[in-house]
N, C-alpha and C. Protein backbone atom coordinates (compact mmCIF):
# COMPACT_ATOMS: atom_id res chain seq x y z
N UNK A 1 13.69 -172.58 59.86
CA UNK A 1 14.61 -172.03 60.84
C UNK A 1 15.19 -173.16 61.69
N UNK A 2 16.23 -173.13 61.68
CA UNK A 2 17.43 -174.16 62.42
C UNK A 2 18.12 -173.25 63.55
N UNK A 3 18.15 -173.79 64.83
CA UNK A 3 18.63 -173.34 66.04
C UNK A 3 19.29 -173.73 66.80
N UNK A 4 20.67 -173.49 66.63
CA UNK A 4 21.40 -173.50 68.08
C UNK A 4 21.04 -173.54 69.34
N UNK A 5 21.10 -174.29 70.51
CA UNK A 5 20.74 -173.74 71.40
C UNK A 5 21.90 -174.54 72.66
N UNK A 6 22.39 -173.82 73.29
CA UNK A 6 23.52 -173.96 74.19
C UNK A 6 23.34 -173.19 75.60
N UNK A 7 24.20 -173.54 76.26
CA UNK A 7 24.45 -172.36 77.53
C UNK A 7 25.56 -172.92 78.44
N UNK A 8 24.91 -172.76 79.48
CA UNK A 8 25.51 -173.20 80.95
C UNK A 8 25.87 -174.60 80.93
N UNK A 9 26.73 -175.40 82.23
CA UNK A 9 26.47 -176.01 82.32
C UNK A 9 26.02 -176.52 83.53
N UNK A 10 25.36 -177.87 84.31
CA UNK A 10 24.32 -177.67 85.40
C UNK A 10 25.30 -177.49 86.31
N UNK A 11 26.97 -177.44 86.00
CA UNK A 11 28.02 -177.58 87.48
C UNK A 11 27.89 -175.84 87.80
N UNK A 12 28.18 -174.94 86.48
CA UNK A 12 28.76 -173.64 87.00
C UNK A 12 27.43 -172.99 87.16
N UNK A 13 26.11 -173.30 87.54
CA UNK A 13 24.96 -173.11 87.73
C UNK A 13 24.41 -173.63 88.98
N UNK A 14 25.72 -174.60 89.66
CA UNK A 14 25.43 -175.14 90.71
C UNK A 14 23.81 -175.88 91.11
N UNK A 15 23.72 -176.50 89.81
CA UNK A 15 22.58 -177.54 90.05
C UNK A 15 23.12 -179.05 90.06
N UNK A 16 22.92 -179.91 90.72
CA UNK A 16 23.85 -181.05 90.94
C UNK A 16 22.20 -182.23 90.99
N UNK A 17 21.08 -181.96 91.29
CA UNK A 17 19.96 -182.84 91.07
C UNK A 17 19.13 -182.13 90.30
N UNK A 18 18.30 -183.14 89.86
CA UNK A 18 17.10 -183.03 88.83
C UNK A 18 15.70 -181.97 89.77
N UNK A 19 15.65 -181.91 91.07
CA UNK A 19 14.73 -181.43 92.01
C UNK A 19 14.97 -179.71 92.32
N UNK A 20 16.19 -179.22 91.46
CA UNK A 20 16.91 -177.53 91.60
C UNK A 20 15.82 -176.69 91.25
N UNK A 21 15.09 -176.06 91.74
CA UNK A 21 14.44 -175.25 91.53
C UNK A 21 15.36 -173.95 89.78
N UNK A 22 16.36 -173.92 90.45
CA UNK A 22 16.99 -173.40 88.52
C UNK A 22 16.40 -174.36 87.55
N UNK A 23 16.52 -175.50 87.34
CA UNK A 23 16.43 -176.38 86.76
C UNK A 23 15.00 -175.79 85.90
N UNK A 24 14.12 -175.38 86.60
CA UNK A 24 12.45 -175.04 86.68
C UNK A 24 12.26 -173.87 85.51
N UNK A 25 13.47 -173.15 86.14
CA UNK A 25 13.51 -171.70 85.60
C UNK A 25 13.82 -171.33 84.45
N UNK A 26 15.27 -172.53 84.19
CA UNK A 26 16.09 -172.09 82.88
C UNK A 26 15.54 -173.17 82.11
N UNK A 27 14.26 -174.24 82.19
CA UNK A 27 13.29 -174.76 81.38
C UNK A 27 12.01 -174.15 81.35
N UNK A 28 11.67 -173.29 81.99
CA UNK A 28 10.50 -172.20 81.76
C UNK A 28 10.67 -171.52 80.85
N UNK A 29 12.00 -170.76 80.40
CA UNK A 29 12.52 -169.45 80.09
C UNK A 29 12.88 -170.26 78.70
N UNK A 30 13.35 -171.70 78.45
CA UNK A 30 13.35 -171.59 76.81
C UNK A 30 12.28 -172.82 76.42
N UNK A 31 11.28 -173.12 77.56
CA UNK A 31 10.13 -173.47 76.93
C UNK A 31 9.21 -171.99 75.91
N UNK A 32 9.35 -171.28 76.62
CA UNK A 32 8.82 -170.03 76.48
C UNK A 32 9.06 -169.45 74.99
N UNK A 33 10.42 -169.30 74.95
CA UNK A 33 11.23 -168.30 74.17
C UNK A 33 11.00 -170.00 72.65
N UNK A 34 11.09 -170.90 72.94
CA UNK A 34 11.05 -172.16 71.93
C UNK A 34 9.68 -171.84 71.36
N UNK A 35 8.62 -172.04 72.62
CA UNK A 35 7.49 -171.98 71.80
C UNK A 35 7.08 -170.86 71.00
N UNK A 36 7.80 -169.67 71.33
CA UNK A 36 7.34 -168.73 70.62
C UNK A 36 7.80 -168.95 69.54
N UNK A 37 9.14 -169.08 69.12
CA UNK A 37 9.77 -169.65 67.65
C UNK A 37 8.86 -170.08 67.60
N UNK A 38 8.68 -171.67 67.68
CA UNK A 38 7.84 -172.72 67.30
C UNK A 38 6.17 -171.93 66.16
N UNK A 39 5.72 -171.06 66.80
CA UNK A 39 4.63 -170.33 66.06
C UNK A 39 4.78 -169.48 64.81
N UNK A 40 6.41 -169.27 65.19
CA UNK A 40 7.27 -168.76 63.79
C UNK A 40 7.76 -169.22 63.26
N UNK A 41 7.97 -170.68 62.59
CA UNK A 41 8.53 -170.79 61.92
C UNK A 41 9.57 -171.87 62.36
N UNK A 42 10.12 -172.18 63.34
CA UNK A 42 11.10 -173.11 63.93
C UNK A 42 10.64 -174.03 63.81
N UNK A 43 12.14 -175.06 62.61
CA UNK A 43 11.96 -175.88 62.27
C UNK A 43 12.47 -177.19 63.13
N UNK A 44 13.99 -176.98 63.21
CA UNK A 44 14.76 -177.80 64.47
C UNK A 44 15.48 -176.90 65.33
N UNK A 45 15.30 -177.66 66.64
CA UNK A 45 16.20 -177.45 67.70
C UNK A 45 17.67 -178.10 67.80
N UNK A 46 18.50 -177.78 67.62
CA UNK A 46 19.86 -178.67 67.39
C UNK A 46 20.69 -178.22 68.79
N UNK A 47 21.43 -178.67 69.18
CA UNK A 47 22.02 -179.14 70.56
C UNK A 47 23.23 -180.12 70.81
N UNK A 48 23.88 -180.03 71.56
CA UNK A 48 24.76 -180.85 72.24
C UNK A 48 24.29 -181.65 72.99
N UNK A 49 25.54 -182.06 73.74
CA UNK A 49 24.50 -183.60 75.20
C UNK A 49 25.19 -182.66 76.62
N UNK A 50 25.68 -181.50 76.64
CA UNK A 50 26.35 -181.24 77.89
C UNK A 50 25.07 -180.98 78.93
N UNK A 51 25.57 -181.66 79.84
CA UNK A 51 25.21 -181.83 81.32
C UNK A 51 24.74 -180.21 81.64
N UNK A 52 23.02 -179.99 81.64
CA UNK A 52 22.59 -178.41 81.74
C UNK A 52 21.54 -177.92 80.78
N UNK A 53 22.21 -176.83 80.29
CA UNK A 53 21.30 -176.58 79.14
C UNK A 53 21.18 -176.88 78.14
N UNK A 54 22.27 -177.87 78.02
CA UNK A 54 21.93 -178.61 76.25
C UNK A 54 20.79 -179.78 76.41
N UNK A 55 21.40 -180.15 77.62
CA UNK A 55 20.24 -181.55 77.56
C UNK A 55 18.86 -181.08 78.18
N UNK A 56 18.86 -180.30 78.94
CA UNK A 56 17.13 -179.16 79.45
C UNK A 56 16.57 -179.28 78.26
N UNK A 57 17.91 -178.33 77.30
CA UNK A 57 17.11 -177.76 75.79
C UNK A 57 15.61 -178.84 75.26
N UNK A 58 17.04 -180.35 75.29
CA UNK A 58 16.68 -181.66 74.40
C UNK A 58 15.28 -181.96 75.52
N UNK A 59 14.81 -182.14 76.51
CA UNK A 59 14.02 -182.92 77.53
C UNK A 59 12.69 -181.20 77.04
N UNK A 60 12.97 -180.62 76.67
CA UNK A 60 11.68 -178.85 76.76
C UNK A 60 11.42 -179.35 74.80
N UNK A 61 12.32 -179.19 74.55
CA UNK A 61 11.93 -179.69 73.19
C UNK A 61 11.09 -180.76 73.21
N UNK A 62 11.41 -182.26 73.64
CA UNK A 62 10.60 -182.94 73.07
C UNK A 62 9.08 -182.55 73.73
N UNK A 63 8.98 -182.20 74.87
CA UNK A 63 7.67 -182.17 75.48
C UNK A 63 7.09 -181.02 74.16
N UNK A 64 7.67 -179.65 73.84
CA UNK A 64 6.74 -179.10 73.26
C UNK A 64 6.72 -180.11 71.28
N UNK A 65 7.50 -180.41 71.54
CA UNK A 65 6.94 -181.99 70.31
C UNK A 65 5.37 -182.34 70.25
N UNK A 66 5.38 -182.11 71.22
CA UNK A 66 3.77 -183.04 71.61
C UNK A 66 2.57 -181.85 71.41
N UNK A 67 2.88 -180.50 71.08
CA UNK A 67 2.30 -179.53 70.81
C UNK A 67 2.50 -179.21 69.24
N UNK A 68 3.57 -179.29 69.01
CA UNK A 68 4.42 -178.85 67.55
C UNK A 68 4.50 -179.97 67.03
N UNK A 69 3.54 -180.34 66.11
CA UNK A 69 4.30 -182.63 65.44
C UNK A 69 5.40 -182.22 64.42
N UNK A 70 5.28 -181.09 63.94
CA UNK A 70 6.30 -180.51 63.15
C UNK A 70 7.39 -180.52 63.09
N UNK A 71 7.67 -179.84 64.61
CA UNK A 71 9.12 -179.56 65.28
C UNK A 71 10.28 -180.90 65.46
N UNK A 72 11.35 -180.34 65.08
CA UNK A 72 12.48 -181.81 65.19
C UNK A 72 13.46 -181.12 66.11
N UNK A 73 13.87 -182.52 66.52
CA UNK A 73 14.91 -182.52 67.41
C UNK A 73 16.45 -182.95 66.63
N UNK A 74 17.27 -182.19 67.03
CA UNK A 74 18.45 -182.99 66.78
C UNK A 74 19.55 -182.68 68.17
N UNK A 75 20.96 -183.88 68.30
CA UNK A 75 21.27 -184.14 69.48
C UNK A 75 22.58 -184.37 69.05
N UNK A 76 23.89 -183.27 68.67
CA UNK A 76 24.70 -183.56 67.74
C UNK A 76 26.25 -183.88 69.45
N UNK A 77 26.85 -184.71 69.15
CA UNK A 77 27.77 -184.68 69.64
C UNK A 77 29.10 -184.26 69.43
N UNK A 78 30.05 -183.80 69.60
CA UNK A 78 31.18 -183.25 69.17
C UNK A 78 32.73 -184.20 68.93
N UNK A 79 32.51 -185.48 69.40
CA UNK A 79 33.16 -186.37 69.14
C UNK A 79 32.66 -188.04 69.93
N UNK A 80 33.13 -189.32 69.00
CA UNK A 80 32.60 -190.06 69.85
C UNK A 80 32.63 -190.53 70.91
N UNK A 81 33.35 -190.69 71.66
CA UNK A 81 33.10 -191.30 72.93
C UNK A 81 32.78 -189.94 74.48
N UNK A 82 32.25 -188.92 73.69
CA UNK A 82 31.05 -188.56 74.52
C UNK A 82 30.60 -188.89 75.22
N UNK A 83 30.95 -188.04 76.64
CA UNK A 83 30.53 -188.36 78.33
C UNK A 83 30.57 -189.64 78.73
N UNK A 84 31.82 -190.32 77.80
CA UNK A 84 32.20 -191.52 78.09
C UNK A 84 32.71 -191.87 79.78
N UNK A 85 33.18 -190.25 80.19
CA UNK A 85 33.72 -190.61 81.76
C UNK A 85 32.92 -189.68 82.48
N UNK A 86 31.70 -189.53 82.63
CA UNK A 86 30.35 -189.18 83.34
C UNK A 86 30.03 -190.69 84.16
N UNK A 87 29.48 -190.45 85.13
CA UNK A 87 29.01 -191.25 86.16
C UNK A 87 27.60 -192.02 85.04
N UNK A 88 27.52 -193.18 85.88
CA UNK A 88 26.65 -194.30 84.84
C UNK A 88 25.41 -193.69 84.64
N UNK A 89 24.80 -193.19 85.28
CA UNK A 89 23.56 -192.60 85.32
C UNK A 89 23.15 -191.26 84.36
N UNK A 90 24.44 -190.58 84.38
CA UNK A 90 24.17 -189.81 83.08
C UNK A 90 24.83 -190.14 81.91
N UNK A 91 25.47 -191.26 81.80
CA UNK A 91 25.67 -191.66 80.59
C UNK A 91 24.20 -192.33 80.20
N UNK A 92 23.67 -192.91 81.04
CA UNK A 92 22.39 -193.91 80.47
C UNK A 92 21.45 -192.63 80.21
N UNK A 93 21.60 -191.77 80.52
CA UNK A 93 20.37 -190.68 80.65
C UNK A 93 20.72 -189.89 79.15
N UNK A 94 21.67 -189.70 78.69
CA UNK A 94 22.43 -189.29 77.42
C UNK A 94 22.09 -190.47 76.57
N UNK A 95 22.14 -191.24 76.82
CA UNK A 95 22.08 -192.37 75.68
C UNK A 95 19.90 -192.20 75.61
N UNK A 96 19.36 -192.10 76.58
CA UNK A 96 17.81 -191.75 76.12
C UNK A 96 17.48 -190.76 75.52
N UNK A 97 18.35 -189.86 75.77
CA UNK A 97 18.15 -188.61 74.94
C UNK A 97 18.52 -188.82 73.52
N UNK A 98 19.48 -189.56 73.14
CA UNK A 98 19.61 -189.90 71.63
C UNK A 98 19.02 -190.51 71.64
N UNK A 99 17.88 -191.72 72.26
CA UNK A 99 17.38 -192.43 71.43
C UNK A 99 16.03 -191.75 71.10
N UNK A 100 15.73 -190.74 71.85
CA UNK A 100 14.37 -189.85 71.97
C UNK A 100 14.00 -189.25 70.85
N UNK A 101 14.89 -188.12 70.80
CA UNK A 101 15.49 -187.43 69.34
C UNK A 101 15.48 -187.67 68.08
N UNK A 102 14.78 -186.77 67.00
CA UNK A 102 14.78 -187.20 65.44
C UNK A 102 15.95 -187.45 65.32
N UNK A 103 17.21 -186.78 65.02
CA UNK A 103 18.68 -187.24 65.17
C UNK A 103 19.39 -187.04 65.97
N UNK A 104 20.02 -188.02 65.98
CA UNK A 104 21.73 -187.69 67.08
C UNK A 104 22.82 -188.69 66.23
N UNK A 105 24.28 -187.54 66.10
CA UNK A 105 24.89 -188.11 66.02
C UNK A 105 26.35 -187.59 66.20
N UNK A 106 27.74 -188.15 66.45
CA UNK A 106 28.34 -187.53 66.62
C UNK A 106 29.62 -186.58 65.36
N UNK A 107 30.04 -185.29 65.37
CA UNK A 107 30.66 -184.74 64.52
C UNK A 107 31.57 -185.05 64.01
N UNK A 108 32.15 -186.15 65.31
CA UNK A 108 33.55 -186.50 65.03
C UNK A 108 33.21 -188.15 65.09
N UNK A 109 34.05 -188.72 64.02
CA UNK A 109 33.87 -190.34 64.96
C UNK A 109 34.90 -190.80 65.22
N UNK A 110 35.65 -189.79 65.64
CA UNK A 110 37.01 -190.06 66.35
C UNK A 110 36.36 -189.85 67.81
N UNK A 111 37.19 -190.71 68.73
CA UNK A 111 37.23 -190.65 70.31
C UNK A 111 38.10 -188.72 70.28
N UNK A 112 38.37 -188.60 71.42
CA UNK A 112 38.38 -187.03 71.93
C UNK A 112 39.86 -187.35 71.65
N UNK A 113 40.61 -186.52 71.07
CA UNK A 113 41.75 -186.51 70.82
C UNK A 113 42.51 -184.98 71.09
N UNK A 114 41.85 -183.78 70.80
CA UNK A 114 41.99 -182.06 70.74
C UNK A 114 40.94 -181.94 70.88
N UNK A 115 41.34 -180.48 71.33
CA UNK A 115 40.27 -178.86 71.40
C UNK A 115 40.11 -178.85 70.13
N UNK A 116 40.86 -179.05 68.67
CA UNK A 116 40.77 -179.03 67.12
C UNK A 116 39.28 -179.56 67.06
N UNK A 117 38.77 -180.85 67.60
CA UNK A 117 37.16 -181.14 67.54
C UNK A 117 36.22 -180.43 68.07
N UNK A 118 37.09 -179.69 68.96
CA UNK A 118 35.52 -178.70 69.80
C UNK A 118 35.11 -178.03 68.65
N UNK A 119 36.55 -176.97 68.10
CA UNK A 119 36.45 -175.58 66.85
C UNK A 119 35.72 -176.71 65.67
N UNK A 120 35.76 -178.12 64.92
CA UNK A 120 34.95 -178.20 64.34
C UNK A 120 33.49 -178.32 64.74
N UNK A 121 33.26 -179.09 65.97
CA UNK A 121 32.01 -178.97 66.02
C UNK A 121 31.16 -177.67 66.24
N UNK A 122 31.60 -176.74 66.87
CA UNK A 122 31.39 -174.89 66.54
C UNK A 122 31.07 -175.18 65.02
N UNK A 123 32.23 -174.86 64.18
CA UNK A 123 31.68 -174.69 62.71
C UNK A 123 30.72 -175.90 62.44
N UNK A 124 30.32 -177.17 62.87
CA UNK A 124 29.41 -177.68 62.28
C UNK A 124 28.12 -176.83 62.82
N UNK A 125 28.26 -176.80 64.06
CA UNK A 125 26.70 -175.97 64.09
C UNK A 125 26.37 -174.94 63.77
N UNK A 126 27.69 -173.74 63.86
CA UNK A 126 27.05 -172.72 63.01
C UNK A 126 26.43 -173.02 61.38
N UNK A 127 27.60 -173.71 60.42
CA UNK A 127 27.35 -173.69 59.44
C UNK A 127 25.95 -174.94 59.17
N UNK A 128 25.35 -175.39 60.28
CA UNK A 128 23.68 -175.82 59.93
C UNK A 128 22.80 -175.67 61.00
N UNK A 129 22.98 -174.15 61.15
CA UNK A 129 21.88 -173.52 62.04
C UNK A 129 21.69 -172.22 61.12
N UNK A 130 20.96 -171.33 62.06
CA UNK A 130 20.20 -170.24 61.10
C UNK A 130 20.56 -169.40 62.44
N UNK A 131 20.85 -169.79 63.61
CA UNK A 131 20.54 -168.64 64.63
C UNK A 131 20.78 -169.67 65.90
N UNK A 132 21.14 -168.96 67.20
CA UNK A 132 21.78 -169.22 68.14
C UNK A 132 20.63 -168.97 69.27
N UNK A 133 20.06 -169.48 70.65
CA UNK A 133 19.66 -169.07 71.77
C UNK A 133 20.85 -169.75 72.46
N UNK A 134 21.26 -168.65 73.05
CA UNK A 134 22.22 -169.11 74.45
C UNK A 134 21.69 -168.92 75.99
N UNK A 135 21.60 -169.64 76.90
CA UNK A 135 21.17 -169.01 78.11
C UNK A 135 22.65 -168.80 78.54
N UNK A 136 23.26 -168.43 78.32
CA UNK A 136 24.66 -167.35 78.72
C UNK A 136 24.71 -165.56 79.41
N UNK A 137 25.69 -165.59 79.91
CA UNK A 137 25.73 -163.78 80.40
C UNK A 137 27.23 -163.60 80.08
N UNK A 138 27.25 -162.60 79.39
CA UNK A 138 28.94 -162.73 79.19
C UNK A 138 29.48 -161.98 80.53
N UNK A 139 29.20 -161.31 81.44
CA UNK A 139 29.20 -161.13 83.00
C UNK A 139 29.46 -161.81 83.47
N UNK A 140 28.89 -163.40 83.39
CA UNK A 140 29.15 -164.43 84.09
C UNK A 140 29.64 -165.54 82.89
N UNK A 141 30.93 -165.73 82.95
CA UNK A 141 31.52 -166.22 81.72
C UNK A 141 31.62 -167.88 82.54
N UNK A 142 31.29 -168.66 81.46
CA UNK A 142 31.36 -170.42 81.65
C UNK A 142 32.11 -171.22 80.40
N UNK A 143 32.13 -171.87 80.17
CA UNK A 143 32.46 -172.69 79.30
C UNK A 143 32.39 -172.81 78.22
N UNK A 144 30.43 -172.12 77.96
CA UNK A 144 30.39 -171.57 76.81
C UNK A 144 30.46 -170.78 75.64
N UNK A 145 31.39 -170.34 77.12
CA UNK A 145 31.98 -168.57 76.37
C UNK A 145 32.53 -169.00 74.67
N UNK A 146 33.42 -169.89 74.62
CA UNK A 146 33.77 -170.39 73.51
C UNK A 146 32.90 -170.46 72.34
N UNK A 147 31.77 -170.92 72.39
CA UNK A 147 30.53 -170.85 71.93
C UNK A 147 30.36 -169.67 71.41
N UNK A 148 29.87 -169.06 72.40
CA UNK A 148 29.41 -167.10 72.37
C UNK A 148 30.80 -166.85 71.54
N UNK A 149 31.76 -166.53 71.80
CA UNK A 149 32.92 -166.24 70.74
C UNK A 149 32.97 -166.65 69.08
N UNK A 150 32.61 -167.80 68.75
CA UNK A 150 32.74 -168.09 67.96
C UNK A 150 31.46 -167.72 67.27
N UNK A 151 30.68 -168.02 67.86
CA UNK A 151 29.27 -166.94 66.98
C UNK A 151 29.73 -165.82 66.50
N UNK A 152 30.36 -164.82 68.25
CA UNK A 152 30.32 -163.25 67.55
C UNK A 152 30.96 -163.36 66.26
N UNK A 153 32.68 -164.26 66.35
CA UNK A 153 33.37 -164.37 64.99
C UNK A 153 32.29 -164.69 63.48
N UNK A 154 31.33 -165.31 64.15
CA UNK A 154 30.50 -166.10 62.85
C UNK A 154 29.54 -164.91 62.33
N UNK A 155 29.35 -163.78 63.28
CA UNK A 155 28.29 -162.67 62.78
C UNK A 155 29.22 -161.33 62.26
N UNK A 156 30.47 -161.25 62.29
CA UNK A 156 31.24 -160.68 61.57
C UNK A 156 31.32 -160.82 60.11
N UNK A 157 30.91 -162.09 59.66
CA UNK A 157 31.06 -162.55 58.35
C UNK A 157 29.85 -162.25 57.89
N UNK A 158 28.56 -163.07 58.52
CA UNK A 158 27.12 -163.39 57.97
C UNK A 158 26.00 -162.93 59.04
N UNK A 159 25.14 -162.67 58.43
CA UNK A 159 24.17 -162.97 59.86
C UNK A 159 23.72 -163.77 59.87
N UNK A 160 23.84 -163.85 61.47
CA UNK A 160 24.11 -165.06 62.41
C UNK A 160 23.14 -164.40 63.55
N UNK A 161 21.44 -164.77 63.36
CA UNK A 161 20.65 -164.15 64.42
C UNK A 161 20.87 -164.64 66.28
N UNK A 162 21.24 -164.66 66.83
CA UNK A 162 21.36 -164.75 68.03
C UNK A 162 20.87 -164.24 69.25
N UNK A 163 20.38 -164.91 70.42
CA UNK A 163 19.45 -164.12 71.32
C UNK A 163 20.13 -164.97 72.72
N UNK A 164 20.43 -163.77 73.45
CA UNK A 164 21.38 -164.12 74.92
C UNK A 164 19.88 -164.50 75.79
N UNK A 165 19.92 -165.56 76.73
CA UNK A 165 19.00 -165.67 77.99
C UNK A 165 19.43 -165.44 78.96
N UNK A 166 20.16 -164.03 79.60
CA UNK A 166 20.82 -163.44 80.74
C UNK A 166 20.70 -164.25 82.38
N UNK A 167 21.57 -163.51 82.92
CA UNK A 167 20.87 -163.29 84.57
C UNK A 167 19.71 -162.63 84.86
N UNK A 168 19.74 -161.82 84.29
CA UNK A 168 18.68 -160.75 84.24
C UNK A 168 17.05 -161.56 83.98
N UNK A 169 17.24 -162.22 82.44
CA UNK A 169 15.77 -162.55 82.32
C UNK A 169 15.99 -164.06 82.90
N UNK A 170 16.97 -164.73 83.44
CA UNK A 170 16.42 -165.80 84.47
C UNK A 170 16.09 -165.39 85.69
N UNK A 171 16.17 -164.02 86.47
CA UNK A 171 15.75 -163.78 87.62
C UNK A 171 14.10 -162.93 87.20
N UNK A 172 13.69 -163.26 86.04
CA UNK A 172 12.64 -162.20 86.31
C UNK A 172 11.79 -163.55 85.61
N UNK A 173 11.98 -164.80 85.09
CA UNK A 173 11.62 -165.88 85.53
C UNK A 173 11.32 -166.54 86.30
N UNK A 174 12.36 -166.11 87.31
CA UNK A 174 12.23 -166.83 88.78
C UNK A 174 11.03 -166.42 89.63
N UNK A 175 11.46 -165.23 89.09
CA UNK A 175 10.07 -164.12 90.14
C UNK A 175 9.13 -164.35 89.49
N UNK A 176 8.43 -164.75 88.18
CA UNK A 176 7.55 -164.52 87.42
C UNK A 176 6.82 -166.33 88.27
N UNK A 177 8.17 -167.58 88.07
CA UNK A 177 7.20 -168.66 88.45
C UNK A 177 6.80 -168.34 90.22
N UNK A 178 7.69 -167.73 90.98
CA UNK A 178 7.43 -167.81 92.43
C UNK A 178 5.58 -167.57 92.15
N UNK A 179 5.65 -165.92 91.64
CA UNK A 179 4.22 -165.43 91.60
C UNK A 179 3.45 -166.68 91.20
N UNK A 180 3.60 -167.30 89.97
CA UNK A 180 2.37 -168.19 89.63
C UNK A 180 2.36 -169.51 91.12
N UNK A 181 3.50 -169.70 91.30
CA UNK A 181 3.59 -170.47 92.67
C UNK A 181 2.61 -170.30 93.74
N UNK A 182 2.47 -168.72 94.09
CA UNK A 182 2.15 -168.16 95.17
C UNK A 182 0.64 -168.23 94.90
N UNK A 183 0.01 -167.68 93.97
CA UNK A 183 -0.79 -167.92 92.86
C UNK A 183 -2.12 -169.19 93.08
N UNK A 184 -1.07 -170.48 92.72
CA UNK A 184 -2.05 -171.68 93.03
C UNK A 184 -1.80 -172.12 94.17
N UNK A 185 -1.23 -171.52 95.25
CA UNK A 185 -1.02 -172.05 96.54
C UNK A 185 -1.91 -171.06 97.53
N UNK A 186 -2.74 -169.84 96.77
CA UNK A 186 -3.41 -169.19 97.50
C UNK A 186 -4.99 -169.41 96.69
N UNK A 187 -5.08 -170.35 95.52
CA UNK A 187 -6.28 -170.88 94.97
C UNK A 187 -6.64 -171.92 95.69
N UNK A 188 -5.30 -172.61 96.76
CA UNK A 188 -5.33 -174.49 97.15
C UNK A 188 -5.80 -173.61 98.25
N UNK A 189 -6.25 -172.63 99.20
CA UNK A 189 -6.46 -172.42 99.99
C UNK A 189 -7.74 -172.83 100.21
């Protein structure tokens, strides 16, 4: 099993540091939902480098690596010069993530020229994945809506297993870590 995995990104999620308590949540919620694959059958995690949940995905993956020796990473980019105009710090932080990763590489090795490279890199990942996790809400539409679209188009044809990570089950995440929070802060007593 080969997996998509996409979403948000950390701007329209309004996380801007590494210290966001979201940050906590929407890496709880597909540590969770990963490891359970992981016991089924999940072979790679495949991904983008966008700033959020692609790169969460890549940083939850490798840690459960260290549980799974099995499990691979891959870190596909959509053309080359990728987050070439990101501030230095997340370009250097993108560049560890490929070097972390069983693969990374980019779809295009053309610099960004069209939206024509986004729609191929869509069809590259559908056509070498098996199935999609999005932490998306189509309620709350982002960037990746494009994404989510092109799946639904892709499950019209084939199946194309896919599983949404809502508002819904990131707020019952949230509540779920507060409790364990509350939890060992009334054990530290």
């Amino acid at each position: 099993m080969r997996l998509w995995v996409t979403g948000y990104r950390s701007y329209e999620l309004n996380v801007f540091n590494d210290k966001d308590p979201k940050k906590d949540v929407i890496k709880a919620v597909l540590k969770s939902n990963l490891k359970t694959r992981a016991d089924n059958g999940l072979s790679w995690i495949i991904t983008g480098g966008q700033l959020g949940v692609e790169q969460w995905a890549v940083e939850t993956a490798l840690e459960l690596k260290k549980e799974y020796a099995d499990l691979k990473v891959a870190l596909m980019l959509p053309f080359a010069d990728f987050g070439q105009n990101w501030q230095e710090n997340k370009q250097q932080y993108l560049l560890k993530l490929k070097q972390a990763v069983d693969f990374s590489a980019s779809v295009s090795k053309q610099p960004y020229r069209s939206p024509q490279q986004l729609k191929n890199y869509q069809k590259f990942m559908l056509g070498h994945t098996d199935g999609a996790l999005l932490v998306y809400d189509p309620d709350y539409p982002g960037k990746n809506k494009f994404d989510y679209q092109a799946i639904k188009r892709q499950q019209e044809k084939s199946e194309y297993a896919t599983e949404l990570l809502d508002m819904f089950d990131l707020q019952d995440a949230a509540a779920e870590l507060a409790e364990q929070q509350k939890e060992r802060n009334d054990d530290g007593e």
